[in-house]
N, C-alpha and C. Protein backbone atom coordinates (compact mmCIF):
# COMPACT_ATOMS: atom_id res chain seq x y z
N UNK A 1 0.84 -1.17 0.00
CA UNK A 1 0.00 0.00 0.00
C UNK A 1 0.89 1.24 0.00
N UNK A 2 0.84 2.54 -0.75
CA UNK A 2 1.35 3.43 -1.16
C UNK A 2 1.05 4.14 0.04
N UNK A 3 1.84 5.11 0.43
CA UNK A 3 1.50 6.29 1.60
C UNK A 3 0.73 7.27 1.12
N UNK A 4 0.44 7.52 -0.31
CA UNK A 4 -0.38 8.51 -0.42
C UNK A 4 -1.83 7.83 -0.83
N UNK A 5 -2.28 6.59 -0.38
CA UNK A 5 -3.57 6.08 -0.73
C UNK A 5 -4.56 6.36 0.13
N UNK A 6 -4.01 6.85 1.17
CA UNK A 6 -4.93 7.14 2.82
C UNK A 6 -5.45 8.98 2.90
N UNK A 7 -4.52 9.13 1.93
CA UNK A 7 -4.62 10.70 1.69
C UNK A 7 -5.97 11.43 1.32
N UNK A 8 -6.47 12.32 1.90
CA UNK A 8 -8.09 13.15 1.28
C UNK A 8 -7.45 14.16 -0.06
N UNK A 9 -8.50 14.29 -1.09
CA UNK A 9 -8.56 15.21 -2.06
C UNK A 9 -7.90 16.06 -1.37
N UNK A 10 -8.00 17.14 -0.57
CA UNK A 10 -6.98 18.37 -0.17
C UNK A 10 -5.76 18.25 0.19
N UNK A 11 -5.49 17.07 0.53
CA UNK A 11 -4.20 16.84 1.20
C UNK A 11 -3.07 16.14 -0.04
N UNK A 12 -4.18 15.34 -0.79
CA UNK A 12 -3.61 15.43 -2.82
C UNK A 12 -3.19 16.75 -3.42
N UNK A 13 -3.88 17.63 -3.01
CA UNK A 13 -3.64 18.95 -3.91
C UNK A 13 -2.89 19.53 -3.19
N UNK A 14 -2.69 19.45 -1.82
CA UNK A 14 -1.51 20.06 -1.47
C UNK A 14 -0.53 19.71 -1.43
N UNK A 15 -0.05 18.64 -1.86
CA UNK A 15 1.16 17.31 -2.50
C UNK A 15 1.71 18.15 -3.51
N UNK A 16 0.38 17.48 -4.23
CA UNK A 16 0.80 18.24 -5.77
C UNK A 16 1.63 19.85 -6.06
N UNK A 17 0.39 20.68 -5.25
CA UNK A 17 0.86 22.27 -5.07
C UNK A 17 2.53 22.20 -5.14
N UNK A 18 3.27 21.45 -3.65
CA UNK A 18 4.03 21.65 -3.03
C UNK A 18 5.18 20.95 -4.41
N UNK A 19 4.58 20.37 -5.28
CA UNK A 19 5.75 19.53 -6.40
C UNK A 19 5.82 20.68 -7.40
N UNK A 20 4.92 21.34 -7.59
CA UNK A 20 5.03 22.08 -8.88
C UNK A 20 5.47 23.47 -8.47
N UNK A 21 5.32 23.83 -6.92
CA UNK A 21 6.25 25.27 -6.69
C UNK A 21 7.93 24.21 -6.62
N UNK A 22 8.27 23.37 -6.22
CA UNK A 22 9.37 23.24 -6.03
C UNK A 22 9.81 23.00 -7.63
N UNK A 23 9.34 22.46 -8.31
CA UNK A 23 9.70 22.63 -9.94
C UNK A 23 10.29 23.94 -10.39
N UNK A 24 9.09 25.14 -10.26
CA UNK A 24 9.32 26.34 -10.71
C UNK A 24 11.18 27.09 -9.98
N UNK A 25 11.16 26.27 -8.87
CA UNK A 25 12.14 27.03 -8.34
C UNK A 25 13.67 26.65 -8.77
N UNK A 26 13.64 26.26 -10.25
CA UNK A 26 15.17 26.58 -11.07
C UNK A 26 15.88 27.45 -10.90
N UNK A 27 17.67 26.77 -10.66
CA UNK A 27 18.55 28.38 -10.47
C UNK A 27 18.31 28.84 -11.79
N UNK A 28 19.10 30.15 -11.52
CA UNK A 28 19.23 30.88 -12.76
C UNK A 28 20.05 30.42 -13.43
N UNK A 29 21.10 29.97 -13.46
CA UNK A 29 21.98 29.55 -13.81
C UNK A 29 21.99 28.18 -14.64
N UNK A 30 20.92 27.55 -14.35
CA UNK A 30 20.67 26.71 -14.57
C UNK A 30 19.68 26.68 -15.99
N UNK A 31 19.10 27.58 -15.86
CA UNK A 31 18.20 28.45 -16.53
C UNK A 31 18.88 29.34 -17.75
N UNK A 32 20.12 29.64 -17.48
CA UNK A 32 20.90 30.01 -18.63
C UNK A 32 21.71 29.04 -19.65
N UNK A 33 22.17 28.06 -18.56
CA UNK A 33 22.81 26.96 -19.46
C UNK A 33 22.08 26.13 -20.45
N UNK A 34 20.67 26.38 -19.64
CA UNK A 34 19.60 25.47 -21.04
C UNK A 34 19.59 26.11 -21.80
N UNK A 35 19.14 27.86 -22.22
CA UNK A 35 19.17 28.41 -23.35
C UNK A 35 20.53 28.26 -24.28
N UNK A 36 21.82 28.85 -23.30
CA UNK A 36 22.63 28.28 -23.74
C UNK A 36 23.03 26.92 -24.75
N UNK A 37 22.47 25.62 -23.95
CA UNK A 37 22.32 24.79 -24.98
C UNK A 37 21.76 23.99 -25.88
N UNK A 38 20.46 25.17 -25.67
CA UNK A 38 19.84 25.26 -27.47
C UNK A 38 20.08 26.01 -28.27
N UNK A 39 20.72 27.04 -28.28
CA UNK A 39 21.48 27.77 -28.89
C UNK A 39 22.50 26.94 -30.07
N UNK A 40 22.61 25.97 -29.68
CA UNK A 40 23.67 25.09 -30.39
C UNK A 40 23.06 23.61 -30.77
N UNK A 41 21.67 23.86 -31.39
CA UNK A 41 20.84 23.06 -31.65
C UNK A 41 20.84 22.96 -33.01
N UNK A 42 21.38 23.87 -34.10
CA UNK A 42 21.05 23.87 -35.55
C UNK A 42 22.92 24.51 -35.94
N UNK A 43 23.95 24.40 -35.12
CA UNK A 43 24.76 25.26 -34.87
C UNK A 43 25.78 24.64 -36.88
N UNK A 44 25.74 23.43 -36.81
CA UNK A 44 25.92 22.94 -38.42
C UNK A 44 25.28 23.36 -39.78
N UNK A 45 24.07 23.59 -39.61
CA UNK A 45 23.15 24.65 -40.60
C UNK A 45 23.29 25.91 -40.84
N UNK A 46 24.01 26.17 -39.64
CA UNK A 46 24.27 27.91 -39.63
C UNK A 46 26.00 28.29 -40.35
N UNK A 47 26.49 26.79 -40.29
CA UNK A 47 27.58 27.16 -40.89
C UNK A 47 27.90 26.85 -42.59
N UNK A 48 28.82 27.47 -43.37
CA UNK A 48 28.48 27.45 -44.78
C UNK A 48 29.30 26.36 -45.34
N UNK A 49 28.72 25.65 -46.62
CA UNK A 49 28.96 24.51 -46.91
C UNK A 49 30.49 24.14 -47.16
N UNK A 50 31.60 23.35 -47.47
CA UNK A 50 32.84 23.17 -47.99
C UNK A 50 32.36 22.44 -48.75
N UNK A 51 32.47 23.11 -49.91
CA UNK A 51 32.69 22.91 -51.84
C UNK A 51 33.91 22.26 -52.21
N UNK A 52 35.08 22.55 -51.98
CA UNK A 52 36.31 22.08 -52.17
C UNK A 52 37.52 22.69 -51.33
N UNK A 53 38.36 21.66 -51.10
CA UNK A 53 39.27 21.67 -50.29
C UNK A 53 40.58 21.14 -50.83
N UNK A 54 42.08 21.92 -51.66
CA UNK A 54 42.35 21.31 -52.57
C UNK A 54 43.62 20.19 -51.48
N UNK A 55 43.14 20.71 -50.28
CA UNK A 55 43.91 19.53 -49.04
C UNK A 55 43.40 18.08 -49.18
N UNK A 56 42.34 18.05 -49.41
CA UNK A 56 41.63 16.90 -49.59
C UNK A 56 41.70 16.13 -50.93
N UNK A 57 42.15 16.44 -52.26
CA UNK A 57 42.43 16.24 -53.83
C UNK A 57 43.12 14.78 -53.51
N UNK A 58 42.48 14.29 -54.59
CA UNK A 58 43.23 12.59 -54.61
C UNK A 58 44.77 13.25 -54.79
N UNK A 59 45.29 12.40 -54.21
CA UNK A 59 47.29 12.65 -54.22
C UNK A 59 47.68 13.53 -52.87
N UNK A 60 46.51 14.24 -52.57
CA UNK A 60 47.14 15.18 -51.28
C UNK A 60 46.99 15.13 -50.11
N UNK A 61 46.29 13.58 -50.00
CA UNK A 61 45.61 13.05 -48.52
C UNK A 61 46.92 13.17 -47.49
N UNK A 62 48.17 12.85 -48.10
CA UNK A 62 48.81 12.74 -47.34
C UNK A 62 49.87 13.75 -47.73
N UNK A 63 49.89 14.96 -47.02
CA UNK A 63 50.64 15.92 -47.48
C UNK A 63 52.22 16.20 -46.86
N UNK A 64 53.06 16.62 -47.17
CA UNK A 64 54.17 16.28 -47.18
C UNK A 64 54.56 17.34 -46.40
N UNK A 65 55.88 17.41 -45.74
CA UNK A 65 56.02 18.13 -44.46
C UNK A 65 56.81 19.81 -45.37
N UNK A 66 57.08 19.76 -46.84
CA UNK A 66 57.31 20.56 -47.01
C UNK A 66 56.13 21.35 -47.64
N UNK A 67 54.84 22.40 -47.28
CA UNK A 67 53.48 22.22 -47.71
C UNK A 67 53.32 23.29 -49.07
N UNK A 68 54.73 24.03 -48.88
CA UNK A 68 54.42 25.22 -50.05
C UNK A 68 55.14 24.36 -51.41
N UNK A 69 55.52 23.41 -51.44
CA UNK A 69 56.09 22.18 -52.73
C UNK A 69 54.02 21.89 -53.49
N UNK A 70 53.39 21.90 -52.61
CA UNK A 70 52.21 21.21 -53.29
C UNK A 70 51.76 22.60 -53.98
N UNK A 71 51.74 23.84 -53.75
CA UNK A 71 51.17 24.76 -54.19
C UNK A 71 50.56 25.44 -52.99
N UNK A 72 49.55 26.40 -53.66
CA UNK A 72 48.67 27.18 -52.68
C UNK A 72 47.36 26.25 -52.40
N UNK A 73 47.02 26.56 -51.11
CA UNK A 73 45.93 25.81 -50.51
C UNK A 73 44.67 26.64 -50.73
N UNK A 74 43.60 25.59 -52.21
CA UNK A 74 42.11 26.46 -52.34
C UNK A 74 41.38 25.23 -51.59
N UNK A 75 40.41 26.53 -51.03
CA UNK A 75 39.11 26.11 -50.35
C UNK A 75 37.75 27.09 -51.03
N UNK A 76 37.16 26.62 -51.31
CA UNK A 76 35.67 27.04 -51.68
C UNK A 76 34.28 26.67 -50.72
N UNK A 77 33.86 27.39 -50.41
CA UNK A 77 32.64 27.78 -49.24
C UNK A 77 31.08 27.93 -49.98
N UNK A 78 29.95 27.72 -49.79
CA UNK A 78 28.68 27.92 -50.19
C UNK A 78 28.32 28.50 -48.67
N UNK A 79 26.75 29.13 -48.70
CA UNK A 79 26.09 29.71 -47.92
C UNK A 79 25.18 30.60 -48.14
N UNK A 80 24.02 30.50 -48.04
CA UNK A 80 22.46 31.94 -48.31
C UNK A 80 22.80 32.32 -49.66
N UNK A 81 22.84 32.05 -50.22
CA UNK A 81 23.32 32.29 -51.94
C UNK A 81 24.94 33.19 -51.71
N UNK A 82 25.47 33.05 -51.18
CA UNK A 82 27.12 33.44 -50.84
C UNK A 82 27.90 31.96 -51.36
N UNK A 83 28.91 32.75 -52.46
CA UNK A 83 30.16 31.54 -52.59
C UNK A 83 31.70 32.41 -51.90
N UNK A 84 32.20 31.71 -51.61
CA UNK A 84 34.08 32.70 -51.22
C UNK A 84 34.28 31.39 -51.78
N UNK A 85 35.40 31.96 -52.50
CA UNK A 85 36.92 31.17 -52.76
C UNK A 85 37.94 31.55 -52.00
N UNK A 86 38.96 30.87 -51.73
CA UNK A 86 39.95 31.13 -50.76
C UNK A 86 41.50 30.54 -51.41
N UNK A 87 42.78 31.09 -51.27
CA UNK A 87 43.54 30.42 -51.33
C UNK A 87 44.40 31.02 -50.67
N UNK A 88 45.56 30.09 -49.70
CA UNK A 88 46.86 30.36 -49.33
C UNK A 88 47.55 30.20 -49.86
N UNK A 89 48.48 31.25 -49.56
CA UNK A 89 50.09 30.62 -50.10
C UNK A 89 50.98 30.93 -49.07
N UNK A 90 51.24 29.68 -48.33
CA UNK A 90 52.07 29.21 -47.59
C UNK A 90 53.01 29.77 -47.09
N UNK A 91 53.77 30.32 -48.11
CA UNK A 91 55.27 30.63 -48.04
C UNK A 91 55.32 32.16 -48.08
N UNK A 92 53.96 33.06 -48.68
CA UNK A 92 54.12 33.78 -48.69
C UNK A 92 53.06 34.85 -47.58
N UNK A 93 52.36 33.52 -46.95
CA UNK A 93 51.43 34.11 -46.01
C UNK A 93 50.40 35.04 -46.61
N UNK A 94 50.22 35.18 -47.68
CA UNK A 94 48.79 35.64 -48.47
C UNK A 94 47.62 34.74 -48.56
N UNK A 95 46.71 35.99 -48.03
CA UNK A 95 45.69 34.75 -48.46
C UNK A 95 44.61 35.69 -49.53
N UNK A 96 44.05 34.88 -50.44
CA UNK A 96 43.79 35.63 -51.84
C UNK A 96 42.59 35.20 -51.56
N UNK A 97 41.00 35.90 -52.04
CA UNK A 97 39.83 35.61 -51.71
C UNK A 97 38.73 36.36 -53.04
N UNK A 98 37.73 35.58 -53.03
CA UNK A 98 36.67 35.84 -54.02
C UNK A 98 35.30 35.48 -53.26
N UNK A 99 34.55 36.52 -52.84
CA UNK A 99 33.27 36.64 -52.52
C UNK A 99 32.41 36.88 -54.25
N UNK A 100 31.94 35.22 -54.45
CA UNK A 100 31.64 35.61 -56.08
C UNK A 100 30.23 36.14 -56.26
N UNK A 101 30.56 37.06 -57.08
CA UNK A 101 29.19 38.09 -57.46
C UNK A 101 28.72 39.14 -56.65
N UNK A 102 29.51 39.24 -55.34
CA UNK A 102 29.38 40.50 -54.30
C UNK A 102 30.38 41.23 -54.01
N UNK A 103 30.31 42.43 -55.29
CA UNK A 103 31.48 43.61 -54.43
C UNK A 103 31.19 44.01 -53.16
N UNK A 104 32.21 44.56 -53.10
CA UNK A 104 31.55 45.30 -51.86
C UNK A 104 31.54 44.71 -49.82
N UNK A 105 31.31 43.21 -50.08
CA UNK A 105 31.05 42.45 -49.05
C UNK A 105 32.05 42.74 -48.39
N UNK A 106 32.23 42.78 -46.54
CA UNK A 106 32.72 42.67 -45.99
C UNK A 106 33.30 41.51 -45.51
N UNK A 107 34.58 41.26 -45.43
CA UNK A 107 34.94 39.78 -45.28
C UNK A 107 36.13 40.08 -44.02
N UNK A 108 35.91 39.12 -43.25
CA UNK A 108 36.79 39.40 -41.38
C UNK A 108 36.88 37.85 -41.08
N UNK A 109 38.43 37.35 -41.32
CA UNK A 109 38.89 36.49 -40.87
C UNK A 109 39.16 36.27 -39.15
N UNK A 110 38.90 35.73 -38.92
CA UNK A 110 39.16 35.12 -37.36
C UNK A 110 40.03 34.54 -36.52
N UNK A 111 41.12 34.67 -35.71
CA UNK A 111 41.90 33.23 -35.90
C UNK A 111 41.97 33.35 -34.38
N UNK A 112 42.72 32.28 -34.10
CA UNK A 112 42.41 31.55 -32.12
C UNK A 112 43.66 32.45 -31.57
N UNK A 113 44.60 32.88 -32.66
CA UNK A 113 45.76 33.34 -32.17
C UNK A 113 46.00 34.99 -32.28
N UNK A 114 45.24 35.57 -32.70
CA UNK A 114 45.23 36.95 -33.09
C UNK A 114 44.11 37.53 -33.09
N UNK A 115 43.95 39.07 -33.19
CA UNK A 115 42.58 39.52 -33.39
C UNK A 115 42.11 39.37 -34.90
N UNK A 116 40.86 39.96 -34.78
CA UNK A 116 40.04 39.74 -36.16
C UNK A 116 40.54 40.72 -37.06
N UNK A 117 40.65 40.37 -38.29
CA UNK A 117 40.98 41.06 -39.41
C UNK A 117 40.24 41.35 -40.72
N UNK A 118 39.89 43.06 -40.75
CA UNK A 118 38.55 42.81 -41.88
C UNK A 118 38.87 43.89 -42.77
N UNK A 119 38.58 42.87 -43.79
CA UNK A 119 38.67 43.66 -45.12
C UNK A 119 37.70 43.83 -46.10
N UNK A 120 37.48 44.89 -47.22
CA UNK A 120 35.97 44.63 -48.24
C UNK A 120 36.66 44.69 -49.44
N UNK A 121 35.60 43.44 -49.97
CA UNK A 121 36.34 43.05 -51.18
C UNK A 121 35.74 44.39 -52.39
N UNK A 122 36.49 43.52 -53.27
CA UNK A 122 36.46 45.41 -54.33
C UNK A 122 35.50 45.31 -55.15
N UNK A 123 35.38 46.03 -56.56
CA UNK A 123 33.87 46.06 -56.95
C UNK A 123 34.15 44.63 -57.87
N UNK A 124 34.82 44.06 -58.18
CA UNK A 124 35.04 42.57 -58.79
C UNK A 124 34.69 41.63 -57.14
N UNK A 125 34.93 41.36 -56.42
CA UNK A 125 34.65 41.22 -55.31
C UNK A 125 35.50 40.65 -54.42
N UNK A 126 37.07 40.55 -54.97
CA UNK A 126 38.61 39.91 -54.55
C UNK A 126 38.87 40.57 -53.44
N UNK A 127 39.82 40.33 -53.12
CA UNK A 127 40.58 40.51 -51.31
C UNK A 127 41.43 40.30 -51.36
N UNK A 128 42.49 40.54 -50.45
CA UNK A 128 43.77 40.23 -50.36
C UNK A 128 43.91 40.58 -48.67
N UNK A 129 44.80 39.19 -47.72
CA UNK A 129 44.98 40.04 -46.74
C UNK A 129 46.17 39.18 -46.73
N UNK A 130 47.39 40.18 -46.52
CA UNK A 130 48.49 39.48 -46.10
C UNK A 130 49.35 39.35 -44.57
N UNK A 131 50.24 38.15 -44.00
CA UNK A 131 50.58 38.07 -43.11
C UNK A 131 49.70 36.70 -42.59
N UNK A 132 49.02 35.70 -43.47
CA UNK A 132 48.07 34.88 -42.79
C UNK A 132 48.96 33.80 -42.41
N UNK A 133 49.30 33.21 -40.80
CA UNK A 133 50.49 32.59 -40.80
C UNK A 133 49.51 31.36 -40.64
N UNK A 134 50.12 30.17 -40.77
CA UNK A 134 49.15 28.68 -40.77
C UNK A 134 48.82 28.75 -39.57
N UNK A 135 47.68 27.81 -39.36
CA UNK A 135 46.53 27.63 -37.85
C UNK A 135 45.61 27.57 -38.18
N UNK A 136 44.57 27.64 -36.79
CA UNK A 136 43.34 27.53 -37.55
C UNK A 136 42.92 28.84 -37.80
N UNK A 137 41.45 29.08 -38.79
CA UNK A 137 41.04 30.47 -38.54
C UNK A 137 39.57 30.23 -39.73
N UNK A 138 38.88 31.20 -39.18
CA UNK A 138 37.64 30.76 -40.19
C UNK A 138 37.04 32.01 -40.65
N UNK A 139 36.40 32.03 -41.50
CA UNK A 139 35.71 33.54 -42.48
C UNK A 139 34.77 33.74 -42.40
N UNK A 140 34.05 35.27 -41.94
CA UNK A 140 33.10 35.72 -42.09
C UNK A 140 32.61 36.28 -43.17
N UNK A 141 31.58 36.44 -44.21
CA UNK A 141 31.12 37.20 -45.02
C UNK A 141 30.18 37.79 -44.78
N UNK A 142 30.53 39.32 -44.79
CA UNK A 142 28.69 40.08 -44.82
C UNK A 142 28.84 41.15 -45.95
N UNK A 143 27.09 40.68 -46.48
CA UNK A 143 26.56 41.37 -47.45
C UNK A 143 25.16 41.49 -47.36
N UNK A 144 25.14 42.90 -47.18
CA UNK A 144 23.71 43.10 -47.24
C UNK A 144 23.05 42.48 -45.74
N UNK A 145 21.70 41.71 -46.18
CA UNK A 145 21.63 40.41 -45.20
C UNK A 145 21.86 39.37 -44.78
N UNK A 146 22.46 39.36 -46.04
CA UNK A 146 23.25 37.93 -45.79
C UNK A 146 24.47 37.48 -45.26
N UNK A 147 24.53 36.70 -44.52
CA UNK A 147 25.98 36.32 -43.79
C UNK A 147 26.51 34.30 -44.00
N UNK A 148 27.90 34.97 -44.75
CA UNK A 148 28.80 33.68 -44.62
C UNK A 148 29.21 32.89 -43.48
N UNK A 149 29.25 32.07 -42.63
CA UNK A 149 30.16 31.64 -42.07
C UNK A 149 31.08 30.44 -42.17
N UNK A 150 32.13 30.37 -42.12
CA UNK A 150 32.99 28.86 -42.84
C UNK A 150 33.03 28.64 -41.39
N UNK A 151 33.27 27.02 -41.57
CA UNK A 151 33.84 26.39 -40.26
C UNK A 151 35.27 26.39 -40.25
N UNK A 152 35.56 26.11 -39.11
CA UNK A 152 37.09 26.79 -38.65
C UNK A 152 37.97 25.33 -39.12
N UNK A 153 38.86 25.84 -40.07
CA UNK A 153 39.35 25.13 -40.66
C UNK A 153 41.45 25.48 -40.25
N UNK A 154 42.16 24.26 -40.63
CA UNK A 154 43.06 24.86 -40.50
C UNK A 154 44.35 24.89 -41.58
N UNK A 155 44.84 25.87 -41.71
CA UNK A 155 46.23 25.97 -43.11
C UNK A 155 47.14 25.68 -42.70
């Protein structure tokens, strides 16, 4: 026999009462970390597609410890009707860029080791930012309403 079978209707509802104020009484904190982690519920959708990666090219799976011998490293990005092209060059720490079909766009690289760096591409819609030393680092594009983001990739 259950302890609450002896119980009257009022003394049920005041059970109950007493479960659903102690429910409501979530920390805050607790209360932030959930929003927090739904926030990061679609967090892959929000980032823009990898088209090509010429790290990845049959022959370059396994890349060789000298990296500016293979050439410059292209990557191509999709996103909200946004394409960037990207390429390094290694040796010379340039990194060369095409936001295609949007002059104008603002484009601000990111990296774990430095501050952000932003540049707008021209009325063809190219870029140039030099000094990009290898690591990771990932690209923002804004135009208009629309916004790029690449996943953080590394050169």
């Amino acid at each position: 026999m259950s302890e609450h079978e002896n119980l009257s209707d009022d003394q049920l509802l005041a059970l109950l009462g007493r479960a659903l104020a102690d429910g409501a009484a979530v920390p805050q904190r607790r209360r932030d970390a959930a929003r927090a982690a739904f926030t990061w519920r679609a967090v892959d959708a929000e980032l823009a597609a990898l088209l090509h990666d010429s790290a990845l090219d049959a022959g370059a799976a396994v890349r060789s410890s000298d990296a500016g011998a293979a050439g410059p490293r292209t990557l191509s990005f999709e996103q909200a009707g946004l394409t960037l092209e990207l390429e390094h060059d290694l040796a010379g720490g340039e990194l060369l860029g095409e936001v295609v079909g949007e002059p104008g766009a603002v484009v601000r690289l990111e990296r774990t080791d430095a501050a952000p760096v932003a540049v707008r591409a021209d009325v063809s819609g190219f870029f140039r930012v030099e000094g990009v030393a290898p690591g990771p680092l990932r690209v923002v594009v804004e135009r208009d309403d629309r916004v790029l983001t690449t996943p953080w990739v590394t050169l």
